[in-house]
C-alpha atoms as a PDB file:
ATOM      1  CA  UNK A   1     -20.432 -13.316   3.570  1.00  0.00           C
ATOM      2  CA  UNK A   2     -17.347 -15.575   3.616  1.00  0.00           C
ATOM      3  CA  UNK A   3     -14.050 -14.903   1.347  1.00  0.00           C
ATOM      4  CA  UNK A   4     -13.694 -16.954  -1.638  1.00  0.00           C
ATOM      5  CA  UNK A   5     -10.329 -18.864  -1.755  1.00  0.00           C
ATOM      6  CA  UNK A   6      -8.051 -17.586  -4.714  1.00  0.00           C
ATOM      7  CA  UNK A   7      -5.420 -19.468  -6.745  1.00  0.00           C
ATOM      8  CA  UNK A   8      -3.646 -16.977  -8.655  1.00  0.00           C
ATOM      9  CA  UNK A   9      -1.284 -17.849 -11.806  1.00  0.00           C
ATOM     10  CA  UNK A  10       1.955 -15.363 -12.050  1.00  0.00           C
ATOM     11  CA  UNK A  11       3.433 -16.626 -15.163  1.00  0.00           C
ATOM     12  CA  UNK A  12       5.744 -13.912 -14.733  1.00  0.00           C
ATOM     13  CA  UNK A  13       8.374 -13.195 -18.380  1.00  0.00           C
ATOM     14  CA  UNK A  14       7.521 -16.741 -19.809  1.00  0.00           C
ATOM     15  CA  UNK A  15       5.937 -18.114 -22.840  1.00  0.00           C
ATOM     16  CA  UNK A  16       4.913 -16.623 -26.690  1.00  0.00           C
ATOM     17  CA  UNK A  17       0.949 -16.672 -27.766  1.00  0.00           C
ATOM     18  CA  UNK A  18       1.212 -20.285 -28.829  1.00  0.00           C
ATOM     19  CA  UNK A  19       2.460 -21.730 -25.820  1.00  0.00           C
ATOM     20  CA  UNK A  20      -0.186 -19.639 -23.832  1.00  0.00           C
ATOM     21  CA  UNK A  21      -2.873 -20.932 -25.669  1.00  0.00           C
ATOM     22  CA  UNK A  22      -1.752 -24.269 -24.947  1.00  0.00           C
ATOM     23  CA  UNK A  23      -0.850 -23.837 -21.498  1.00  0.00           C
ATOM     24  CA  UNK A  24      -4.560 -22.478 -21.254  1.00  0.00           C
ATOM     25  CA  UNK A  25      -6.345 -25.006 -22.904  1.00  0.00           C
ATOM     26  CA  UNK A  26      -4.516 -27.384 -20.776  1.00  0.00           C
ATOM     27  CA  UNK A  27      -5.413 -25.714 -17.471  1.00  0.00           C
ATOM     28  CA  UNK A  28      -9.525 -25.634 -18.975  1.00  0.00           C
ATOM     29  CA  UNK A  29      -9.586 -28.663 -20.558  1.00  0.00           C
ATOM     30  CA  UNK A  30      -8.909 -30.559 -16.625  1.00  0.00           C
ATOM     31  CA  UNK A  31     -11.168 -27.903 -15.475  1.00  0.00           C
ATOM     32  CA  UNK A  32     -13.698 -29.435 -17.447  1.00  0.00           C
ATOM     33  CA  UNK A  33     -13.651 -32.662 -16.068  1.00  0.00           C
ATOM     34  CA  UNK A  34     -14.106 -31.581 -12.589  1.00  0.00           C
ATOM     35  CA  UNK A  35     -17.483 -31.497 -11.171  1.00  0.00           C
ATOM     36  CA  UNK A  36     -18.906 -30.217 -14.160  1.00  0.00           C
ATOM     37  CA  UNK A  37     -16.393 -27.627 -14.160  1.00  0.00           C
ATOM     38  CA  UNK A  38     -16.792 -26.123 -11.319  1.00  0.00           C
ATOM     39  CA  UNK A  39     -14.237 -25.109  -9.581  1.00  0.00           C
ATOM     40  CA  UNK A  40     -13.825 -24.840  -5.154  1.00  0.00           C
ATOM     41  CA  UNK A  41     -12.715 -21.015  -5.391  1.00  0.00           C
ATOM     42  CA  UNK A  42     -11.656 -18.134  -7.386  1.00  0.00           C
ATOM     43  CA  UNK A  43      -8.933 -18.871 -10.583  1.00  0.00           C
ATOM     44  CA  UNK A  44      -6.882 -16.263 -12.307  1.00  0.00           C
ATOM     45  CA  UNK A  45      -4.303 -16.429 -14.667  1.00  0.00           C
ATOM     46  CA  UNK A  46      -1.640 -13.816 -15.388  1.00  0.00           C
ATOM     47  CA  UNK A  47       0.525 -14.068 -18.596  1.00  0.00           C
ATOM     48  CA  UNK A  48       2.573 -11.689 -19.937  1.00  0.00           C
ATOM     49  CA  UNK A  49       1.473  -8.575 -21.329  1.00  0.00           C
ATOM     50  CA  UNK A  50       1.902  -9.766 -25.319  1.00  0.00           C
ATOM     51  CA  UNK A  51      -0.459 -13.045 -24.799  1.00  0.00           C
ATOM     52  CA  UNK A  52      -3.214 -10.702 -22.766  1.00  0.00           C
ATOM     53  CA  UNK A  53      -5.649 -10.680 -25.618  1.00  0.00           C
ATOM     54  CA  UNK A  54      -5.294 -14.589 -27.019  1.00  0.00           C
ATOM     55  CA  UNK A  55      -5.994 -15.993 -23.153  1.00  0.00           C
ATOM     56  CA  UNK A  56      -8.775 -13.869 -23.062  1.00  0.00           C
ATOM     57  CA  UNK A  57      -9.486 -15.141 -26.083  1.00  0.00           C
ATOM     58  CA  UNK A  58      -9.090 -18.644 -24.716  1.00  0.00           C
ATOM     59  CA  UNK A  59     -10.854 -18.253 -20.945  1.00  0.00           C
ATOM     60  CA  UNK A  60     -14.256 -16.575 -22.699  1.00  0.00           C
ATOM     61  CA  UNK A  61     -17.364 -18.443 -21.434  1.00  0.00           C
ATOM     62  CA  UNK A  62     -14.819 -20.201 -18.381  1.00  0.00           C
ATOM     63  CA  UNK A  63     -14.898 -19.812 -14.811  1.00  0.00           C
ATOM     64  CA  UNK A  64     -11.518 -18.657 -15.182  1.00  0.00           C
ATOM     65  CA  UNK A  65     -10.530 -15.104 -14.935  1.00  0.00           C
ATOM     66  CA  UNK A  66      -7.745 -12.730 -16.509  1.00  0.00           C
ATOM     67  CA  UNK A  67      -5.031 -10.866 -14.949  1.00  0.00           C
ATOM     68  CA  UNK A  68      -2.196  -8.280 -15.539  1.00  0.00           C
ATOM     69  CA  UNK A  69       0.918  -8.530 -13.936  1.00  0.00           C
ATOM     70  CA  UNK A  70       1.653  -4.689 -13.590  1.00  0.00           C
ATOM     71  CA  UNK A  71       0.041  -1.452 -14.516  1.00  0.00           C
ATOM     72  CA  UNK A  72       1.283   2.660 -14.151  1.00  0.00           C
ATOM     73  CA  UNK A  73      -0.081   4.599 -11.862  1.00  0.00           C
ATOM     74  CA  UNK A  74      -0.888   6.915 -14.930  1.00  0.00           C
ATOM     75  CA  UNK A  75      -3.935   6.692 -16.465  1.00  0.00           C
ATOM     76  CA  UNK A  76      -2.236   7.878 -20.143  1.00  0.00           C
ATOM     77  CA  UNK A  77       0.325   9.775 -21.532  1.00  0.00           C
ATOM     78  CA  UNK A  78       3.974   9.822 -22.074  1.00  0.00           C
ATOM     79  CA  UNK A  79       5.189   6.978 -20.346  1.00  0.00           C
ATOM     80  CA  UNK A  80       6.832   4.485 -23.022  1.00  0.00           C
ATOM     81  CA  UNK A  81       6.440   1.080 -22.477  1.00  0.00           C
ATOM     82  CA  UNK A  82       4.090   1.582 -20.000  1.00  0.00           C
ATOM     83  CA  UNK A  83       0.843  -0.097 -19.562  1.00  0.00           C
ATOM     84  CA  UNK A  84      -2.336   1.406 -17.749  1.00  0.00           C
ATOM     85  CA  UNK A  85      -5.213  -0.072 -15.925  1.00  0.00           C
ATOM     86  CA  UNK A  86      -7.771   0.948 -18.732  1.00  0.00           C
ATOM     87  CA  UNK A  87      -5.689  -0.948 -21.086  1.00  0.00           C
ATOM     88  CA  UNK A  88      -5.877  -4.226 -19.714  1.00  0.00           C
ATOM     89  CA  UNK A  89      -9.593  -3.628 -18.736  1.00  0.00           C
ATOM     90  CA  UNK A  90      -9.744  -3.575 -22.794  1.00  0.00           C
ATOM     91  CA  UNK A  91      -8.115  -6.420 -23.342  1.00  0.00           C
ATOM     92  CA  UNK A  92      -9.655  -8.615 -20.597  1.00  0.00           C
ATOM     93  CA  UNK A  93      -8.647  -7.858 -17.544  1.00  0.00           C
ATOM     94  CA  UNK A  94     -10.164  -7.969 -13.841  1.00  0.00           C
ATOM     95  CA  UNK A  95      -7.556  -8.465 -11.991  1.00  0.00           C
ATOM     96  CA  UNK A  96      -3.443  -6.920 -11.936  1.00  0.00           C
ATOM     97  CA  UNK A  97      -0.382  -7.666  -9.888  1.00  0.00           C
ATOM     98  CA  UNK A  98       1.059  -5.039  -7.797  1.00  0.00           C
ATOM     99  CA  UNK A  99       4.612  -4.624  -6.035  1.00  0.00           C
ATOM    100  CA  UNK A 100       5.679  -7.835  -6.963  1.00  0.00           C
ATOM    101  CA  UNK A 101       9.089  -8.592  -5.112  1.00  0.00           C
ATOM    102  CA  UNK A 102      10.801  -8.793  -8.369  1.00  0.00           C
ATOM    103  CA  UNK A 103       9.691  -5.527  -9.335  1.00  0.00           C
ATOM    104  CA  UNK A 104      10.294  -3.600  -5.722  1.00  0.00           C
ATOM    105  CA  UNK A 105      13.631  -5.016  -5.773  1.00  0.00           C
ATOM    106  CA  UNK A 106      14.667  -5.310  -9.938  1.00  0.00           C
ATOM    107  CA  UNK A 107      12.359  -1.791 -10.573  1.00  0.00           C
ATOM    108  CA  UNK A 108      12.925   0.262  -7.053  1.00  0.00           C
ATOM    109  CA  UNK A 109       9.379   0.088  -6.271  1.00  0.00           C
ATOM    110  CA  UNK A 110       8.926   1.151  -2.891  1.00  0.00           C
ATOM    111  CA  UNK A 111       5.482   1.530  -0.476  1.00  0.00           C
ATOM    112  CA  UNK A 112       4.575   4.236  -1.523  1.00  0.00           C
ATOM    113  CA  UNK A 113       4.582   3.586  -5.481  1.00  0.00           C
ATOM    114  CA  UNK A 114       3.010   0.494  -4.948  1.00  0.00           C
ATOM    115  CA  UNK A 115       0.320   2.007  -2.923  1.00  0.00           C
ATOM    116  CA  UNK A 116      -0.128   4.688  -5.712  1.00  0.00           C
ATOM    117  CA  UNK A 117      -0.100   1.815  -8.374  1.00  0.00           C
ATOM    118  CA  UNK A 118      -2.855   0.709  -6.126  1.00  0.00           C
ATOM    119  CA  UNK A 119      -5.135   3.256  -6.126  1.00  0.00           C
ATOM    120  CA  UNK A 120      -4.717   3.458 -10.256  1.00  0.00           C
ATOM    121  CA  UNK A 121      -6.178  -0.175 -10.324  1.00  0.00           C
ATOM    122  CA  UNK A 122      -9.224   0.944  -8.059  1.00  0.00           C
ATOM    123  CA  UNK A 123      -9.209   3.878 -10.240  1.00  0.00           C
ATOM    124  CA  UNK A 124      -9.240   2.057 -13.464  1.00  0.00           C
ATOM    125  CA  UNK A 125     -12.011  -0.795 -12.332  1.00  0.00           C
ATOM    126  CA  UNK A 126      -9.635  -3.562 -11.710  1.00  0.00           C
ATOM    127  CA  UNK A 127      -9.074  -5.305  -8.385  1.00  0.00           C
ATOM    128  CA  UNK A 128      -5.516  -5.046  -7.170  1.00  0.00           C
ATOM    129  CA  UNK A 129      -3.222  -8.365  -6.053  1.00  0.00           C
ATOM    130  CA  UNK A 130      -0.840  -6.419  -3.611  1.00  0.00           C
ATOM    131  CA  UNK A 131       2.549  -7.810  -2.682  1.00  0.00           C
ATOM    132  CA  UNK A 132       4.053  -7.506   0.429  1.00  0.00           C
ATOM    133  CA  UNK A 133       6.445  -9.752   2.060  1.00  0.00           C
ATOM    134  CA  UNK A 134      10.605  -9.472   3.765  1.00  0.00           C
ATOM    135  CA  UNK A 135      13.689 -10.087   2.202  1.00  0.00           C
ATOM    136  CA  UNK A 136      16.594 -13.120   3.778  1.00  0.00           C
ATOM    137  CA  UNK A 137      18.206 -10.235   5.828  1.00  0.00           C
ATOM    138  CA  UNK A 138      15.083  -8.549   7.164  1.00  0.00           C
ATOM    139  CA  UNK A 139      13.853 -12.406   8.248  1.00  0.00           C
ATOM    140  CA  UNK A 140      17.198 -12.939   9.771  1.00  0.00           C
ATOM    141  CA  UNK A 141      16.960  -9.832  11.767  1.00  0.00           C
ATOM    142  CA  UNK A 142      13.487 -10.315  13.286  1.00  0.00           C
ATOM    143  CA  UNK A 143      12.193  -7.691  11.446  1.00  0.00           C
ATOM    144  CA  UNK A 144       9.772  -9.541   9.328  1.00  0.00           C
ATOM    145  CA  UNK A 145       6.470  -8.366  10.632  1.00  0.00           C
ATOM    146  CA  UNK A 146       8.093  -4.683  11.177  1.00  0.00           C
ATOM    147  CA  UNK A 147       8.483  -4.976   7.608  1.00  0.00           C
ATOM    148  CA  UNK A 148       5.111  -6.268   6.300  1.00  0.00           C
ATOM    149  CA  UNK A 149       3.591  -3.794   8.489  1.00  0.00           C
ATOM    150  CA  UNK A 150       4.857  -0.684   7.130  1.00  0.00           C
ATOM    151  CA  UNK A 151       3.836  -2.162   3.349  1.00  0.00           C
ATOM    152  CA  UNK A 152       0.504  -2.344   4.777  1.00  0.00           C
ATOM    153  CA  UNK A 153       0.709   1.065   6.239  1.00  0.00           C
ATOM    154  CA  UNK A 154       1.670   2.938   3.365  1.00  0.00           C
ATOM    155  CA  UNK A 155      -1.812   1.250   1.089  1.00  0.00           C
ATOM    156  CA  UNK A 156      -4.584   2.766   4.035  1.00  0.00           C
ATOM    157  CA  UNK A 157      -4.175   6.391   2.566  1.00  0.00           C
ATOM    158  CA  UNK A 158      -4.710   5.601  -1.099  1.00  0.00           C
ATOM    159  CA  UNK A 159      -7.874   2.926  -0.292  1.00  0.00           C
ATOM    160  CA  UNK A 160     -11.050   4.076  -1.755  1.00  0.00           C
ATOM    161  CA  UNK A 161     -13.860   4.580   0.967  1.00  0.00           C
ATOM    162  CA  UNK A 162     -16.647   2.436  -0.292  1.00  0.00           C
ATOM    163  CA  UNK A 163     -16.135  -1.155   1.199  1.00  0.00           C
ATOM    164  CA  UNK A 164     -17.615  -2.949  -2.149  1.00  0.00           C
ATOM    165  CA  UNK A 165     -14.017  -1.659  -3.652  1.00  0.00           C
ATOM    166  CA  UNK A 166     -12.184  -2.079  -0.172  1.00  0.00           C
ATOM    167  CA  UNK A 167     -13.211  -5.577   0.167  1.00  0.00           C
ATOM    168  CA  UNK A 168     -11.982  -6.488  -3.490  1.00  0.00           C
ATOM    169  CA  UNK A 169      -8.556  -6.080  -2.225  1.00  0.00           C
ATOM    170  CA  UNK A 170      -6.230  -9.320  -2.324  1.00  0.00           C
ATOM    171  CA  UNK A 171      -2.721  -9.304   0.148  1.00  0.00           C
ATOM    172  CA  UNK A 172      -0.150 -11.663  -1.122  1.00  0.00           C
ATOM    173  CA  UNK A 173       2.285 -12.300   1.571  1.00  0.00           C
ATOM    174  CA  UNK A 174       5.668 -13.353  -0.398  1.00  0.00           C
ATOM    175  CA  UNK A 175       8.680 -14.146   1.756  1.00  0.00           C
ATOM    176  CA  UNK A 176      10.854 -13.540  -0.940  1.00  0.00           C
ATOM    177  CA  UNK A 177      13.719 -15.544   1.251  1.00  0.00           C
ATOM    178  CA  UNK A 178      11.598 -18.581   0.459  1.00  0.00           C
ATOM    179  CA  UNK A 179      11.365 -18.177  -2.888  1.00  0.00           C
ATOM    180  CA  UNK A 180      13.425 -19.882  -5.349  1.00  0.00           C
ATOM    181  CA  UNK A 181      16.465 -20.032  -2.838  1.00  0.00           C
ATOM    182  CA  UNK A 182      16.122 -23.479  -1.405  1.00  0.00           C
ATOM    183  CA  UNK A 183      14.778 -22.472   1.885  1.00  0.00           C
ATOM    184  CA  UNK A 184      11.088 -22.643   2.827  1.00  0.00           C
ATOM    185  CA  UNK A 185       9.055 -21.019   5.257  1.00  0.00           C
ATOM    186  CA  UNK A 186       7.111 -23.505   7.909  1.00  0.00           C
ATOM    187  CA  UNK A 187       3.270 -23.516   8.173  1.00  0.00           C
ATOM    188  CA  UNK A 188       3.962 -21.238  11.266  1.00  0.00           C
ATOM    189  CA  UNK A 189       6.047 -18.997   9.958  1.00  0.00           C
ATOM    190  CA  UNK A 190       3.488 -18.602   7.202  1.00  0.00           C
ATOM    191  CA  UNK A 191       0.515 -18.468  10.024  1.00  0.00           C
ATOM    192  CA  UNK A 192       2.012 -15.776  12.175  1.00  0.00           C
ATOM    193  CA  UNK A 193       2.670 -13.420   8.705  1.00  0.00           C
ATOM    194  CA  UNK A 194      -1.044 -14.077   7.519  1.00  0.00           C
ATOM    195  CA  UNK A 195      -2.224 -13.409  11.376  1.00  0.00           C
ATOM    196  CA  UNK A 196      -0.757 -10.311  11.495  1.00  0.00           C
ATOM    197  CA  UNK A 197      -1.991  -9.095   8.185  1.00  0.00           C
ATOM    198  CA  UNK A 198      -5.455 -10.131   9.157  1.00  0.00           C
ATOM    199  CA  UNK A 199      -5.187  -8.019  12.037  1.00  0.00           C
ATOM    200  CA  UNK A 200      -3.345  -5.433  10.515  1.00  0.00           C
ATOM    201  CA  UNK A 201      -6.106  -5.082   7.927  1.00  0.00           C
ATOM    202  CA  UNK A 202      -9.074  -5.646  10.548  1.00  0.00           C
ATOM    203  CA  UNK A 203      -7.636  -3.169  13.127  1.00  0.00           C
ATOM    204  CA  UNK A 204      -7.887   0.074  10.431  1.00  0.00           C
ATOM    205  CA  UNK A 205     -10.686  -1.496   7.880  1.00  0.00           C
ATOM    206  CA  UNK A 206     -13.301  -3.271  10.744  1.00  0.00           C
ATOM    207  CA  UNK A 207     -15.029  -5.887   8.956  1.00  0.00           C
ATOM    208  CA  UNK A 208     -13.875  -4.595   5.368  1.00  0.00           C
ATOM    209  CA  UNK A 209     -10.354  -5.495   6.272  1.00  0.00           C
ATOM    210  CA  UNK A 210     -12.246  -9.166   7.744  1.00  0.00           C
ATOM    211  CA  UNK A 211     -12.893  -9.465   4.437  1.00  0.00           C
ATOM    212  CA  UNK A 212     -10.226  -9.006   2.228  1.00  0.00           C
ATOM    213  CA  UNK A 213      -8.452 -12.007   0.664  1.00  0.00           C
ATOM    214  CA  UNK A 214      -4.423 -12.889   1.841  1.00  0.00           C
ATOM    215  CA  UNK A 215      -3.230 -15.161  -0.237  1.00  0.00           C
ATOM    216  CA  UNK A 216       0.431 -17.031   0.140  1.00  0.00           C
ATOM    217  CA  UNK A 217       2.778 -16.438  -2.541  1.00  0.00           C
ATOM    218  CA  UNK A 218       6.021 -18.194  -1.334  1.00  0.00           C
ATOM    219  CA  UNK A 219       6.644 -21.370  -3.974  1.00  0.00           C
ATOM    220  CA  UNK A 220       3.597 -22.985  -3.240  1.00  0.00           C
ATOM    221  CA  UNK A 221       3.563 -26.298  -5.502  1.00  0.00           C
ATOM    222  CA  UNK A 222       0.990 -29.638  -5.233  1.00  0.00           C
ATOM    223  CA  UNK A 223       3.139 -31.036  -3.010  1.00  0.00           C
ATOM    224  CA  UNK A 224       2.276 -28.227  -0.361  1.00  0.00           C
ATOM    225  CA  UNK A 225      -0.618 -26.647  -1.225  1.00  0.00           C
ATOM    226  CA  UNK A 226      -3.342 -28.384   0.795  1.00  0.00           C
ATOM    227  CA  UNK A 227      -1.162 -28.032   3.774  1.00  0.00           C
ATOM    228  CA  UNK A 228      -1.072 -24.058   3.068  1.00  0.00           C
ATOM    229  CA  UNK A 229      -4.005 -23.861   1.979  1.00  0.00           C
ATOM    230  CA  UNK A 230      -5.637 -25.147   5.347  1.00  0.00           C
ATOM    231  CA  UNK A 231      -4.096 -22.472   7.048  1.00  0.00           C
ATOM    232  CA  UNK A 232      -6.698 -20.515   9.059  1.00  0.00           C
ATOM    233  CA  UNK A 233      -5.382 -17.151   7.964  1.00  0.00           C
ATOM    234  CA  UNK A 234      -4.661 -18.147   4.121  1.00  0.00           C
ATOM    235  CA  UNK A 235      -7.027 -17.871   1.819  1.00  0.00           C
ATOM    236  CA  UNK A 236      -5.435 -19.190  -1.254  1.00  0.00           C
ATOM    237  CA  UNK A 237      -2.308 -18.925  -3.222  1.00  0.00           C
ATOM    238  CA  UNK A 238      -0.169 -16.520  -5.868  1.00  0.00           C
ATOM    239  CA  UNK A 239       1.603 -19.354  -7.389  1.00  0.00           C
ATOM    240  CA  UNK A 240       4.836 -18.697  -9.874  1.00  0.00           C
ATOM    241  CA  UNK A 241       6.990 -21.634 -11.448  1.00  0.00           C
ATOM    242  CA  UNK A 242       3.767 -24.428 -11.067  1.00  0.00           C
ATOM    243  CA  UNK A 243       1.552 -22.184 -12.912  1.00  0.00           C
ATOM    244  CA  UNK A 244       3.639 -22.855 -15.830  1.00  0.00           C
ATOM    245  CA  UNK A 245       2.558 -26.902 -15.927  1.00  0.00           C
ATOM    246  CA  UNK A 246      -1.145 -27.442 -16.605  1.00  0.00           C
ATOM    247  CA  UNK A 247      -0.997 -30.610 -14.229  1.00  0.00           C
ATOM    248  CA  UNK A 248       0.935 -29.279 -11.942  1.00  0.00           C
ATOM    249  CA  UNK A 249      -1.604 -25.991 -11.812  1.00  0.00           C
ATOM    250  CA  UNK A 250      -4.545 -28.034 -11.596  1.00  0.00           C
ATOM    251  CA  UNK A 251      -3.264 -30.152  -8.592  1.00  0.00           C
ATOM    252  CA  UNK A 252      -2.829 -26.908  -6.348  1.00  0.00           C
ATOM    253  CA  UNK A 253      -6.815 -25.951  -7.544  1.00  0.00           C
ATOM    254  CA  UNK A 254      -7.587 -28.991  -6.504  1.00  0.00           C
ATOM    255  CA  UNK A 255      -6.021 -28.237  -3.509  1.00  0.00           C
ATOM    256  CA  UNK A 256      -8.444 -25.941  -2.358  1.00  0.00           C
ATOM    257  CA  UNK A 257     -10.938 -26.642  -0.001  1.00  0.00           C
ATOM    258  CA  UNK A 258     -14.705 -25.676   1.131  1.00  0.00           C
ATOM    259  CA  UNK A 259     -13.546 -24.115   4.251  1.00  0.00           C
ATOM    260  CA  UNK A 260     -14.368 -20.379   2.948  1.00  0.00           C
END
């Protein structure tokens, strides 16, 4: 079976219920007049918590599907202003966020948080969107891959062991250096990071980690996108400030191709 590309919205702290509802309906409405509709590979849009249920509301009956961008590792209790993974399966959700850069550097999330906030997204029937990625000094260093790999490291103990729920996995490799700062990474540097997640992931998982999606979450915009997306390791894209223009969103679908 061959991975289905992914083009994943992050429309991170932005936007009140009206302006999600129209930022939705213009994402579906140039949906519609693509083929029918149908759309190359996987879609998924993640708004903030408050507009959760009125884009459900919005994507029911569309190809397109909903996402958190966060959840606790708790399944309930005493945790104010926390949100859990059965919460945003009730309101809609198949798909959450984890270890965003923002958060492991704003929030102190470290491996092996992320990894548990993992597991509580396998736990809770949703399929997790795991970060990883280095920071300007660790890329300035040389330590990039050191770094990537130890993120990876720290998931293998809290995978579940049926592949069905292994292979739902989805890697986004963010090189937070190349994000919003001016600099950007070269389709090499972006290969050799994908590369060595795919081996990474294939060496410990066999043909479950062959499977899993890594997508590239480093300011991808239309202007780019095809040229990431043709990537042989890259299998589609977590995409931040262009997810927050309908045209602009619709451009990077449209550049994904038929090559999964």
């Amino acid at each position: 079976m061959a991975r289905r590309t992914l083009v994943v919205g992050n429309w991170k702290m932005n936007g009140l219920i009206e302006t999600a509802r129209e930022l939705v309906d213009g994402i579906l409405t140039g949906l519609s007049t693509r083929a029918g509709g149908a759309i190359a590979g996987e879609v998924v849009l993640c708004p903030p918590a408050t507009a959760l249920h009125a884009v459900n509301q919005r994507l029911e009956g569309s190809p397109v599907q909903l996402g958190g961008q966060d959840l606790s590792e708790h399944e309930s209790g005493a945790h104010t202003g926390e949100i859990c993974g059965a919460m945003l399966r009730n309101v809609g959700c198949r798909y959450v966020i984890v270890g965003h850069s923002e958060r492991r550097a704003a929030w102190g999330e470290n491996d092996e948080r992320v990894a548990r906030k993992m597991a509580a997204a396998f736990r809770d029937g949703l399929q997790p969107i795991v970060c990883v990625g280095e920071t300007l000094a660790e890329r300035d260093r040389g330590a990039a891959l050191e770094v990537v790999g130890a993120q990876l490291e720290a998931l293998y103990p809290w995978l579940p062991a049926q592949s069905i729920h292994r292979q739902a996995l989805v890697v986004a490799y963010e090189p937070v250096w190349a994000i919003g700062t001016g600099r950007h990474a070269e389709s090499g540097q972006i290969q050799e990071v994908h590369a060595f997640i795919r081996q990474s992931l294939s060496a410990r998982l066999g043909e479950d980690g062959r499977m899993i999606r890594i997508v590239y979450g480093g300011s991808v915009k239309p202007s780019n996108a095809e040229a990431i997306f043709a990537l042989e390791d890259v299998d589609g894209g977590l995409i931040g400030g262009a997810a927050l223009d309908s045209a602009d969103f619709l451009a990077i679908i449209d550049a994904v191709s038929e090559k999964f």
